[in-house]
Protein backbone atom coordinates (compact mmCIF):
# COMPACT_ATOMS: atom_id res chain seq x y z
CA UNK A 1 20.69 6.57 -13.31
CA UNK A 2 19.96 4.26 -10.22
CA UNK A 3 17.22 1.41 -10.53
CA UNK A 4 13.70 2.99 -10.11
CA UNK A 5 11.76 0.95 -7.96
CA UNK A 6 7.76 1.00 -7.12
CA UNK A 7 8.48 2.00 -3.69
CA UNK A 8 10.04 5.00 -4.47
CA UNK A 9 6.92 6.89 -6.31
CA UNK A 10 4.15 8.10 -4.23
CA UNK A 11 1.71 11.40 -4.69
CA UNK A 12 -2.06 11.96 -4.33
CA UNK A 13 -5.27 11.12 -6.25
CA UNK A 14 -8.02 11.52 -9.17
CA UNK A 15 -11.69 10.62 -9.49
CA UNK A 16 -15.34 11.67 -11.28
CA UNK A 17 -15.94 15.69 -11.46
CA UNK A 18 -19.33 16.30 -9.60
CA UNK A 19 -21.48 19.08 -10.48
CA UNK A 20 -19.39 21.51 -7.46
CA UNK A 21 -16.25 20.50 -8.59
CA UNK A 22 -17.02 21.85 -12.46
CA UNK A 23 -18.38 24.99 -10.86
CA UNK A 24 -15.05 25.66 -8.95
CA UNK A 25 -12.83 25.02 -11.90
CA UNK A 26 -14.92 27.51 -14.51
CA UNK A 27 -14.76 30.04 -11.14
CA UNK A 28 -11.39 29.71 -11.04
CA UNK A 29 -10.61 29.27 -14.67
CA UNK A 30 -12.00 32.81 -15.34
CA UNK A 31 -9.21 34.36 -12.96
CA UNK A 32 -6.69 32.26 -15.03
CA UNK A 33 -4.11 34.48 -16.65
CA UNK A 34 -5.95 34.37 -20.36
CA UNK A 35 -7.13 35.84 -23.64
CA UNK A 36 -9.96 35.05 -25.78
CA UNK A 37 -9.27 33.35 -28.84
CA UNK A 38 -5.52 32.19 -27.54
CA UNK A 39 -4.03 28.96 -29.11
CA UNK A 40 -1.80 27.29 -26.95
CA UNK A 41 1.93 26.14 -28.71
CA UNK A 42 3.12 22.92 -27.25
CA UNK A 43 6.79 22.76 -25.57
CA UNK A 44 9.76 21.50 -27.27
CA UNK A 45 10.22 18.97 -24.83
CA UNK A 46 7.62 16.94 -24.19
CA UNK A 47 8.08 13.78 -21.33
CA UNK A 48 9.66 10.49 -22.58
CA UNK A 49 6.44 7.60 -21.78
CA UNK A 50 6.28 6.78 -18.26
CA UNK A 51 7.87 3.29 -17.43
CA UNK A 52 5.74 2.90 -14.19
CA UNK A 53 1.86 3.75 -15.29
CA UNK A 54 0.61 1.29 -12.51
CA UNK A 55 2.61 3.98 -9.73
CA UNK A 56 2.10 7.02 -11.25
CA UNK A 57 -0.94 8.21 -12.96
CA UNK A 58 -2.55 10.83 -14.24
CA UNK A 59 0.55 13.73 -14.24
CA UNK A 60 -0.74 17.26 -14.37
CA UNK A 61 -0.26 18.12 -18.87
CA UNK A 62 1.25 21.68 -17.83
CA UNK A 63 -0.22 23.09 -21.38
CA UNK A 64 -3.28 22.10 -20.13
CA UNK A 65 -3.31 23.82 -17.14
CA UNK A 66 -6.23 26.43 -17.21
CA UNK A 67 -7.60 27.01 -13.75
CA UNK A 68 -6.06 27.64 -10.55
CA UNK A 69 -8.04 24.39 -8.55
CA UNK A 70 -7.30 21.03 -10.11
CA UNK A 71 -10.35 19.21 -11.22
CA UNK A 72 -9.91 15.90 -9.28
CA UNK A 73 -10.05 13.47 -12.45
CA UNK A 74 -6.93 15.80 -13.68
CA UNK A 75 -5.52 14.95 -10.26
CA UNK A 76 -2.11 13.30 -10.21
CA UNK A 77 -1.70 9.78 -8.18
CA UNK A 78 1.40 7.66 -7.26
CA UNK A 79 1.29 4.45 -5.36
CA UNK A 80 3.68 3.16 -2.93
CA UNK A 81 2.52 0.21 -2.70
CA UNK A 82 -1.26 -1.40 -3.75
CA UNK A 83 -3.83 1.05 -4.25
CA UNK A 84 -6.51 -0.24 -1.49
CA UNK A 85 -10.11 -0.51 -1.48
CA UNK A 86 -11.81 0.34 1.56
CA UNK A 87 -14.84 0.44 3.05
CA UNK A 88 -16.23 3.36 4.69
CA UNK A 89 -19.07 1.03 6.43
CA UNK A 90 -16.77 -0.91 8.23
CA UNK A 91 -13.75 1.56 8.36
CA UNK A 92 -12.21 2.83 11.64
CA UNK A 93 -9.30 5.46 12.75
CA UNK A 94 -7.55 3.93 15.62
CA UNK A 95 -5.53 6.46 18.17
CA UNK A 96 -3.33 4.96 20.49
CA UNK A 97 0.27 4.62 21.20
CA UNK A 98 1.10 6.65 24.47
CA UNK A 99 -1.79 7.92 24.59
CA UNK A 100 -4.26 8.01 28.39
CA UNK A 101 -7.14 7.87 26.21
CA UNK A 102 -7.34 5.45 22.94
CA UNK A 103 -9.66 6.22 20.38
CA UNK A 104 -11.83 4.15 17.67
CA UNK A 105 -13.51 6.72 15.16
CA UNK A 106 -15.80 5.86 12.20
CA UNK A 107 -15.82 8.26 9.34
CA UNK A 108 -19.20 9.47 10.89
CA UNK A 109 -17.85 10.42 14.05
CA UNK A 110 -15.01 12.63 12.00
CA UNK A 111 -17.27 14.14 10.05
CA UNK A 112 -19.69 14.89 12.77
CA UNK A 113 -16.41 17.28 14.42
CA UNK A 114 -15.67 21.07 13.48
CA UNK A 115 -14.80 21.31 9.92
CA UNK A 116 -12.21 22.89 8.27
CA UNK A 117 -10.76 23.76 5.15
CA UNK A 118 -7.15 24.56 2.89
CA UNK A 119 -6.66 25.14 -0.45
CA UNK A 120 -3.27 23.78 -0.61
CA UNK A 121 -0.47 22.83 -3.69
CA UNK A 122 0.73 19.26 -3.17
CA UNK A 123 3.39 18.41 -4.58
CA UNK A 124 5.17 14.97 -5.00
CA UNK A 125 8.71 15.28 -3.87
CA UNK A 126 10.39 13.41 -7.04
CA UNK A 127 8.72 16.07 -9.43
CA UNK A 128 11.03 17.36 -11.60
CA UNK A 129 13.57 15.07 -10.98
CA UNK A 130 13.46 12.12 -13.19
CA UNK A 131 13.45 12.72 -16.70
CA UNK A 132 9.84 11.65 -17.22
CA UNK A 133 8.11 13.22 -14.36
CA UNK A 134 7.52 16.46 -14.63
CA UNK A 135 3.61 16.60 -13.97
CA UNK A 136 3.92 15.48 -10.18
CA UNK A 137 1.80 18.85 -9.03
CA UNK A 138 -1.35 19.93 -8.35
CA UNK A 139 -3.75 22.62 -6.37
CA UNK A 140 -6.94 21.61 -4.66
CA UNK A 141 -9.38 22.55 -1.83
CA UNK A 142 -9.31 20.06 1.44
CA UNK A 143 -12.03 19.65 4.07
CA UNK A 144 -11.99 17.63 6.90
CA UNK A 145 -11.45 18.01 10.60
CA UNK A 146 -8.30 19.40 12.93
CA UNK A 147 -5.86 17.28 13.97
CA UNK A 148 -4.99 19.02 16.50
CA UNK A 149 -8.19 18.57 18.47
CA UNK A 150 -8.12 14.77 18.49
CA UNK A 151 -4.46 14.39 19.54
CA UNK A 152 -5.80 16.71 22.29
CA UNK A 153 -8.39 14.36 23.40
CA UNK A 154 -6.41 11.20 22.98
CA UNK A 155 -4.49 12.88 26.36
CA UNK A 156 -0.76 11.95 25.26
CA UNK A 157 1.49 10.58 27.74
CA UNK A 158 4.72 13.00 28.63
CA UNK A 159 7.22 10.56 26.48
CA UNK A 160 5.09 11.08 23.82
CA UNK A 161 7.43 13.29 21.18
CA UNK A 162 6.70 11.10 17.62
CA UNK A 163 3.29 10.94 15.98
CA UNK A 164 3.52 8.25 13.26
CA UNK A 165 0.28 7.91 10.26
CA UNK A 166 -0.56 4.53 9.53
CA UNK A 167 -2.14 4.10 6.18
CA UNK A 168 -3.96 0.58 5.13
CA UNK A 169 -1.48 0.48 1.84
CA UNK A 170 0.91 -2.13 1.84
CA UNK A 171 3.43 -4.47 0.25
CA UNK A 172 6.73 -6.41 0.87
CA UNK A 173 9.52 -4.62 1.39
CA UNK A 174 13.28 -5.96 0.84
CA UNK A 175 16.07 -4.74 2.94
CA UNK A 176 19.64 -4.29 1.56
CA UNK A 177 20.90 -7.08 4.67
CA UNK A 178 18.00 -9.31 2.35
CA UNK A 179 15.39 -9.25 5.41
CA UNK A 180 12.07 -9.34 3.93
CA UNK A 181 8.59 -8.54 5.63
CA UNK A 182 5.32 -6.95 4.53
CA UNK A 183 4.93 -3.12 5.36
CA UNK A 184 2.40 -1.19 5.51
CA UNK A 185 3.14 2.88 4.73
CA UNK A 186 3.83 5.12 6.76
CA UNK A 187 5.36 8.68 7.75
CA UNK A 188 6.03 10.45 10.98
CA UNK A 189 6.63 13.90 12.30
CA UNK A 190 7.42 15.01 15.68
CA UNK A 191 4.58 15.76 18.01
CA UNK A 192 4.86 20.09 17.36
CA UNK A 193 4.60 19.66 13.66
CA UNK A 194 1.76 17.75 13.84
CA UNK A 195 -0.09 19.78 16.14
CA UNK A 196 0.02 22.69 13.98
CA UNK A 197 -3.49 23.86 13.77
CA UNK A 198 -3.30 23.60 9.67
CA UNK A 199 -3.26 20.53 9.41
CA UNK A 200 -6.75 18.11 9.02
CA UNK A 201 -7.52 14.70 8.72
CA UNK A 202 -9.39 15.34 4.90
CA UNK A 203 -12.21 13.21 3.71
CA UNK A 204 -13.06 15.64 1.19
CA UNK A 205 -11.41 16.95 -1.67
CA UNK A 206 -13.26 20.19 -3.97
CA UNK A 207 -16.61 19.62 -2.46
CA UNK A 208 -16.49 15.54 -3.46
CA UNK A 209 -15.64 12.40 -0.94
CA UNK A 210 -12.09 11.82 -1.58
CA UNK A 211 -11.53 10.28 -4.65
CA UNK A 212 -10.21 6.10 -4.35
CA UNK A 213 -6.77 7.19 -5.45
CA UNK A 214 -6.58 10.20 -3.46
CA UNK A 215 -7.21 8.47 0.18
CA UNK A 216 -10.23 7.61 0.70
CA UNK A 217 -11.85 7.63 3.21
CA UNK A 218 -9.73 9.58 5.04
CA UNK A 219 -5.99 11.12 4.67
CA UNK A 220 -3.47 13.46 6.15
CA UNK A 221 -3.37 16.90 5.06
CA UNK A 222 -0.16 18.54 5.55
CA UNK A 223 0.02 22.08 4.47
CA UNK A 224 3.18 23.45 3.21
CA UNK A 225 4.79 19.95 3.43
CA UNK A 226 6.14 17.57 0.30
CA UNK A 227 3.36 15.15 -0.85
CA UNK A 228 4.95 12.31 0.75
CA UNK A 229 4.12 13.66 4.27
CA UNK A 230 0.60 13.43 3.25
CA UNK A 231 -0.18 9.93 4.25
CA UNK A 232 -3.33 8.36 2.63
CA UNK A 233 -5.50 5.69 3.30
CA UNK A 234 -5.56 6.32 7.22
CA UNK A 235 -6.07 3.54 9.16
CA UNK A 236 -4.44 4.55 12.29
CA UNK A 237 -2.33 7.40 14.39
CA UNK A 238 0.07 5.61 16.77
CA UNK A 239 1.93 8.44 19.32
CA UNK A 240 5.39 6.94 20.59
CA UNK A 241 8.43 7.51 22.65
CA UNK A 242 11.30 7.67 19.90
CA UNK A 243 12.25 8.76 16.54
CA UNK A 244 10.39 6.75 13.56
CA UNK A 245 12.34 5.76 11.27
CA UNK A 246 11.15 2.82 8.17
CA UNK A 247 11.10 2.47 4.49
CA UNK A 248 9.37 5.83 3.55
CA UNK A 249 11.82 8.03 6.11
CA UNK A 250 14.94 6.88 6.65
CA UNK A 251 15.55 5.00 3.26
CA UNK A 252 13.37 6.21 0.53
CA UNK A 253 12.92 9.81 0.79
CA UNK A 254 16.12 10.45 1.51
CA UNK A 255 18.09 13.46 0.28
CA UNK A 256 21.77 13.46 -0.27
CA UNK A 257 24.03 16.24 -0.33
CA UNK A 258 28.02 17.45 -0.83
CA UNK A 259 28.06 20.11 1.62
CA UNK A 260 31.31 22.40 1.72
CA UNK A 261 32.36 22.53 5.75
CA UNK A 262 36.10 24.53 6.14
CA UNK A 263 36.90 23.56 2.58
CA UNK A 264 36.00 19.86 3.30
CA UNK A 265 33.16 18.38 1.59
CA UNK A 266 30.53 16.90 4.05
CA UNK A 267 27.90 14.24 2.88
CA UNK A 268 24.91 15.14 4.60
CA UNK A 269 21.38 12.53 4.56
CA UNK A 270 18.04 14.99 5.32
CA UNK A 271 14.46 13.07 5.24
CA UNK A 272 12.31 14.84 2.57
CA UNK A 273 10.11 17.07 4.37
CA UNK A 274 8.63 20.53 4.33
CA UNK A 275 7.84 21.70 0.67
CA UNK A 276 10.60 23.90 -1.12
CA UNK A 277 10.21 27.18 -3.36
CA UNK A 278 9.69 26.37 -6.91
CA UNK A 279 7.92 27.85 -10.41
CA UNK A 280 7.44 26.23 -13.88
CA UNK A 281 6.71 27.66 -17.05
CA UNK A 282 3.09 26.25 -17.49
CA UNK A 283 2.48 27.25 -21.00
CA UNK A 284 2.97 29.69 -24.00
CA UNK A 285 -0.02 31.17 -25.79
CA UNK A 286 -0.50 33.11 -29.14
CA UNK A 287 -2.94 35.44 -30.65
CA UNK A 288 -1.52 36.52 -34.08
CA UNK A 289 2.01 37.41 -33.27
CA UNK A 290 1.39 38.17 -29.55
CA UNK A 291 2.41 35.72 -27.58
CA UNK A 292 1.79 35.53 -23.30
CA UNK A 293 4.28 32.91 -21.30
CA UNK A 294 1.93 31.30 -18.24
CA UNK A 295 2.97 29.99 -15.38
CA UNK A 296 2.63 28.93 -11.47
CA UNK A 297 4.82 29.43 -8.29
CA UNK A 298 4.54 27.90 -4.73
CA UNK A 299 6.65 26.44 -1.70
CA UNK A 300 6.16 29.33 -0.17
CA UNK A 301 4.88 33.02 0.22
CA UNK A 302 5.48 34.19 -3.30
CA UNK A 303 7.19 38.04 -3.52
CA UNK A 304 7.62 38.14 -7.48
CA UNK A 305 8.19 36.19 -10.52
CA UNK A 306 11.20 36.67 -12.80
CA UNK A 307 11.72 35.03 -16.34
CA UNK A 308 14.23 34.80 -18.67
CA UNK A 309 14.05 34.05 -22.59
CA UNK A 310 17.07 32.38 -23.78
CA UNK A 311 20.26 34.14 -22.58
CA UNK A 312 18.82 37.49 -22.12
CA UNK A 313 17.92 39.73 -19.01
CA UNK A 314 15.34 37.82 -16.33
CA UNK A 315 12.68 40.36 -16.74
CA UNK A 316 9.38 40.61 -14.25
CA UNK A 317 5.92 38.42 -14.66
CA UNK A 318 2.91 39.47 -13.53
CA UNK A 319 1.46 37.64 -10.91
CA UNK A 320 -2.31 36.99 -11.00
CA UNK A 321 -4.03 38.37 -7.32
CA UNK A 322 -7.26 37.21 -8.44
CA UNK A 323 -7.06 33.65 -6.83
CA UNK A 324 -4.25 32.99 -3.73
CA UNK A 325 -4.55 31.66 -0.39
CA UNK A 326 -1.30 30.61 1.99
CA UNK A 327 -0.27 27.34 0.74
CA UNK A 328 -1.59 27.45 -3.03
CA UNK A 329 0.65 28.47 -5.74
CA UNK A 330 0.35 31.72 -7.70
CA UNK A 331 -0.08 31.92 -11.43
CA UNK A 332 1.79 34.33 -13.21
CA UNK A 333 2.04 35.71 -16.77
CA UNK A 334 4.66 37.59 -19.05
CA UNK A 335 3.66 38.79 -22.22
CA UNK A 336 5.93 38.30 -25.09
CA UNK A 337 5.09 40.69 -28.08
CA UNK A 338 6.45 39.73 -31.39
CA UNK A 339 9.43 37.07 -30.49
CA UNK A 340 11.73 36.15 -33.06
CA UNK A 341 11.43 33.01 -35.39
CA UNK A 342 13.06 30.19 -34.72
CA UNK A 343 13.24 27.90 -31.16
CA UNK A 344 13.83 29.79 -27.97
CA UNK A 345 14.41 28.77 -24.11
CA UNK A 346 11.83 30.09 -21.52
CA UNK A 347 13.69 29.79 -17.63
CA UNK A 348 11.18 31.34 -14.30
CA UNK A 349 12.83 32.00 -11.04
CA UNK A 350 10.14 32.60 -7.90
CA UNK A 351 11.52 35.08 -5.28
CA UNK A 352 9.56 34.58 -2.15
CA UNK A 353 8.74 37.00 0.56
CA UNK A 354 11.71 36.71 2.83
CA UNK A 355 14.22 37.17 -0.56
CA UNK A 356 15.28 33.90 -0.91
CA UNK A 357 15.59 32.54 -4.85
CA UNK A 358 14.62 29.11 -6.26
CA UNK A 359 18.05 28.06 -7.32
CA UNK A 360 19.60 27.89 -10.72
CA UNK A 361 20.80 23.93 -11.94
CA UNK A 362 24.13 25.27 -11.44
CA UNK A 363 23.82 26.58 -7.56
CA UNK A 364 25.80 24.24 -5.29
CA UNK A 365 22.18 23.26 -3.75
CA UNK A 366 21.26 21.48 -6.54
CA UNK A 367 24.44 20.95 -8.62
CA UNK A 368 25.70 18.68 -5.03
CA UNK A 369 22.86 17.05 -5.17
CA UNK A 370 22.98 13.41 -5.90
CA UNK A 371 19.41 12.26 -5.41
CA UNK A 372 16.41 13.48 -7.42
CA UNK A 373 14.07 13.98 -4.03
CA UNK A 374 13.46 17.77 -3.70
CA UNK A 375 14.28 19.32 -7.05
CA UNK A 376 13.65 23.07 -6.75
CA UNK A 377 16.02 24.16 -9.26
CA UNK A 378 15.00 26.83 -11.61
CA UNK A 379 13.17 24.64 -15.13
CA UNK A 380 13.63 26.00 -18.50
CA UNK A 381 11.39 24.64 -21.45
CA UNK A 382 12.61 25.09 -25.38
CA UNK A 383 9.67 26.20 -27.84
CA UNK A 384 9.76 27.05 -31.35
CA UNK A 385 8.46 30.17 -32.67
CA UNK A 386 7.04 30.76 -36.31
């Protein structure tokens, strides 16, 4: 496996529960697909220990997962670079770039313009992919203002086609030609996808200020896009004539593929983006000798949920209606009466809305694949029964 380096973890944040934040998750926990008295069996396979605690922290336990909104101290974090402190008192958004009219907002003057809120699965991009993170996921409610509006206001220039997110993170980075210089982070996108109307600039996270680790005081809130996109720790929003390209787009972040062109096999560099259609088995429950498989779909509008026990037929889950919105993921359940003793293989496909599958570890997608950015490929988890 290629050297893992700091730079190449990121994600979002965790904090203190308030008193709201404990009254979402038992709302939410009482749509959770459940059953009184159920004892949860652990997987097979639990994660190796995680070699880089100071990036990531705090990965979502997925047999712990029992509400639909994640509690923000169950919140998972990743840092690029330093994790900064920041004052709100003396903390300022800058707007400029090619812009007629540069801006200077304090957190006041953000939170003084039209709110609005997302519930909204982030997901870090490397989830899944390396062999000790698998807990890179998690579902919360964002407030905070449009976007849109101020990038309206700021009156950008006609050349203006890039919108880059400065956040106040930062740290040296090293370039293969050995030139070395400090960096803050940063991600772009071009000037339409950033003035979709979803997304916010989010200073509030399941009724609480953002939590330190998530972004506070202020962050980029990206629905449907990987966690990446979602740039923390906001310090300014430059608007400029050209493609962006740094550390976090065109070098980390990076997804590299064999693609099959007239029988010749293409290598083919994409920038991790938009958020791709997944599931996971969460858990599996018991009561007596009835046992219930749990778990959660997203990337995208969710048709169905199909899962398969060890080599057999994929057979249908249930998905849970009670709690969805747009860019949240879906809990589902499959009830499992009776298995047989001894240890078994639980695999979930999602299906979403327009047909397409999430990909088996064998589909050319994934098998010509040579970077672990972006792995959607169906998961399978080993239990034993009895």
């Amino acid at each position: 496996m290629q050297t893992l380096h700091r730079r190449e973890f990121f994600a979002q944040g965790s904090a203190a529960l308030t008193g709201f934040v404990a009254f979402l998750a038992t709302r939410h926990a009482y749509a959770f697909p459940s059953r009184p008295g159920e004892e949860v069996v652990r997987w097979l396979d639990q994660l190796p220990p995680n070699p880089v605690p100071e990036v990531i922290k705090n990965q979502l336990v997925w047999e712990e997962l029992e509400s639909w909104i994640t509690p923000n101290d169950r919140f998972f974090s990743i840092a690029h670079f330093n994790r900064p402190v920041i004052d709100a008192a003396n903390w300022k958004l800058e707007i400029d770039g090619l812009v007629g009219k540069p801006a200077s907002l304090t957190l006041d003057d953000i939170k003084s313009r039209a709110r609005q809120e997302v519930t909204f699965t982030v997901e870090c991009s490397g989830n899944t992919g390396l062999p000790f993170f698998n807990g890179g996921i998690g579902n919360a409610n964002w407030a905070g203002t449009p976007l849109a509006a101020i990038l309206e206001e700021a009156d950008i220039l006609d050349n203006g086609i890039e919108v880059v997110f400065w956040g106040a993170d930062e740290g040296e980075v090293k370039r293969a030609d050995d030139i070395k210089f400090k960096q803050n982070f940063a991600r772009s996108m071009s000037l339409a996808d950033a003035m979709d109307p979803q997304n916010i600039l989010c200073y509030e996270m399941n009724g609480a200020p953002l939590p330190p680790d998530n972004g506070f005081p202020l962050r980029l809130i990206a629905p449907g896009w990987y966690g990446i996109a979602n740039a923390k720790w906001l310090k300014r929003i430059e608007v400029r004539g050209e493609r962006f390209e740094n550390q976090f787009m065109g070098r980390d972040y990076v997804t590299v593929r064999e693609e099959d062109h007239n029988g010749e096999t293409v290598w083919v560099e994409s920038s991790v983006g938009r958020a791709r259609l997944k599931s996971a088995p969460a858990r599996v429950t018991r009561v007596g000798n009835d046992y219930r498989i749990v778990g959660a779909a997203w990337g995208a509008p969710i048709e169905r949920v199909e899962v398969m026990i060890d080599d057999g037929p994929w057979m249908p889950a249930t998905l849970d209606e009670a709690e969805k919105a747009e860019f949240a993921w879906q809990m589902w359940s499959l009830d499992w009466p009776a298995p047989a003793a001894g240890e078994h293989t639980v695999t979930s496909r999602a299906i979403d809305t327009s047909g397409n599958s999430q990909p088996a570890m064998s589909d050319p997608w994934i098998a010509k694949k040579h970077t672990y950015w972006e792995s959607n490929g169906q998961i399978a988890r080993r239990i034993q029964i009895g």
